[in-house]
C-alpha atoms as a PDB file:
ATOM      1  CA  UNK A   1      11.334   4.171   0.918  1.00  0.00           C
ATOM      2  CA  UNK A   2      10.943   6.704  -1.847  1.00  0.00           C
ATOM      3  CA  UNK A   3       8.174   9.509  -1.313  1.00  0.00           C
ATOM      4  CA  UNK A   4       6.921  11.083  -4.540  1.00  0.00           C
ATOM      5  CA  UNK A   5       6.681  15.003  -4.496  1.00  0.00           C
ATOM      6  CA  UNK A   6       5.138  15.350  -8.381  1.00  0.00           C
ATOM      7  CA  UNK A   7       2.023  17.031  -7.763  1.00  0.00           C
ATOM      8  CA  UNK A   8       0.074  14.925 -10.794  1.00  0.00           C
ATOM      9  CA  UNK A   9       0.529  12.393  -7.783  1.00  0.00           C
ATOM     10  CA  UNK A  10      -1.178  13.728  -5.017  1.00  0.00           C
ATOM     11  CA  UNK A  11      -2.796  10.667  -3.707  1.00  0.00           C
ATOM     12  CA  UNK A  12       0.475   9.119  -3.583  1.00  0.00           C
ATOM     13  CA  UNK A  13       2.381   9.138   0.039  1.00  0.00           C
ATOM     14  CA  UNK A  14       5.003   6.759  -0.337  1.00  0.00           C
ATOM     15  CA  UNK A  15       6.310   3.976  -2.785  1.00  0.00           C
ATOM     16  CA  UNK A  16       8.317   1.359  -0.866  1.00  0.00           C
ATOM     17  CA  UNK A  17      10.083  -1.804  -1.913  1.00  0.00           C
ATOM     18  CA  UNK A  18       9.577  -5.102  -0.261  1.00  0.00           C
ATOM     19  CA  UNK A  19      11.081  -8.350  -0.496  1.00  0.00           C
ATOM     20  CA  UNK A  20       8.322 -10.069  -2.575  1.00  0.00           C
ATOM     21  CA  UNK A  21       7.180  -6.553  -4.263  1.00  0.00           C
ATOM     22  CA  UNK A  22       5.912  -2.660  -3.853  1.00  0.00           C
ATOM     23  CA  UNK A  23       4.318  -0.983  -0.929  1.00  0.00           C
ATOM     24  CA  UNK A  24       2.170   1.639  -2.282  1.00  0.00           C
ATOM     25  CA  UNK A  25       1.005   4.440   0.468  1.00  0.00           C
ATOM     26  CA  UNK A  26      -2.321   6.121  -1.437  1.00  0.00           C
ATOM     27  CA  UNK A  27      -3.809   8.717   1.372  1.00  0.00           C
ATOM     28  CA  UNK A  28      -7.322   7.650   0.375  1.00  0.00           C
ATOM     29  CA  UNK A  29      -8.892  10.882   1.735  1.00  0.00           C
ATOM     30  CA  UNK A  30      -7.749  12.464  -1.544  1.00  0.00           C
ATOM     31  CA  UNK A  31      -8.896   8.897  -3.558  1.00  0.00           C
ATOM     32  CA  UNK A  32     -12.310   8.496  -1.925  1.00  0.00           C
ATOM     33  CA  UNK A  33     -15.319  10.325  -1.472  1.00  0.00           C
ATOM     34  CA  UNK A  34     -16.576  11.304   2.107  1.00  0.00           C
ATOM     35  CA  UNK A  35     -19.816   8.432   1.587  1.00  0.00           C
ATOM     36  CA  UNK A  36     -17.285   6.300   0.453  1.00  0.00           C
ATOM     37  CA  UNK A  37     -15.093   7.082   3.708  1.00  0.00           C
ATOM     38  CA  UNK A  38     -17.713   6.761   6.040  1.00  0.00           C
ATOM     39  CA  UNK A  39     -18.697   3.284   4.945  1.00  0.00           C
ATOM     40  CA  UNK A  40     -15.347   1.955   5.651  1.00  0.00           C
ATOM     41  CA  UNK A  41     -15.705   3.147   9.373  1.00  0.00           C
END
């Protein structure tokens, strides 16, 4: 697993590869609004 540290990237958490493709860690926090957020819980 590779974690990204460029700061244009700062929803990104992790990149990982898998056997059929890519894991893709986004913290959504930093991707979705709080409305947004609270309609997932």
């Amino acid at each position: 697993s590779i974690i990204t540290s460029r700061s244009d990237a700062k929803f990104l958490k992790g990149i990982g590869k898998l056997p059929d493709g890519l894991l893709v860690l986004i913290d959504l926090n930093k991707v979705l609004s709080e409305d947004e957020l609270e309609l997932l819980s």
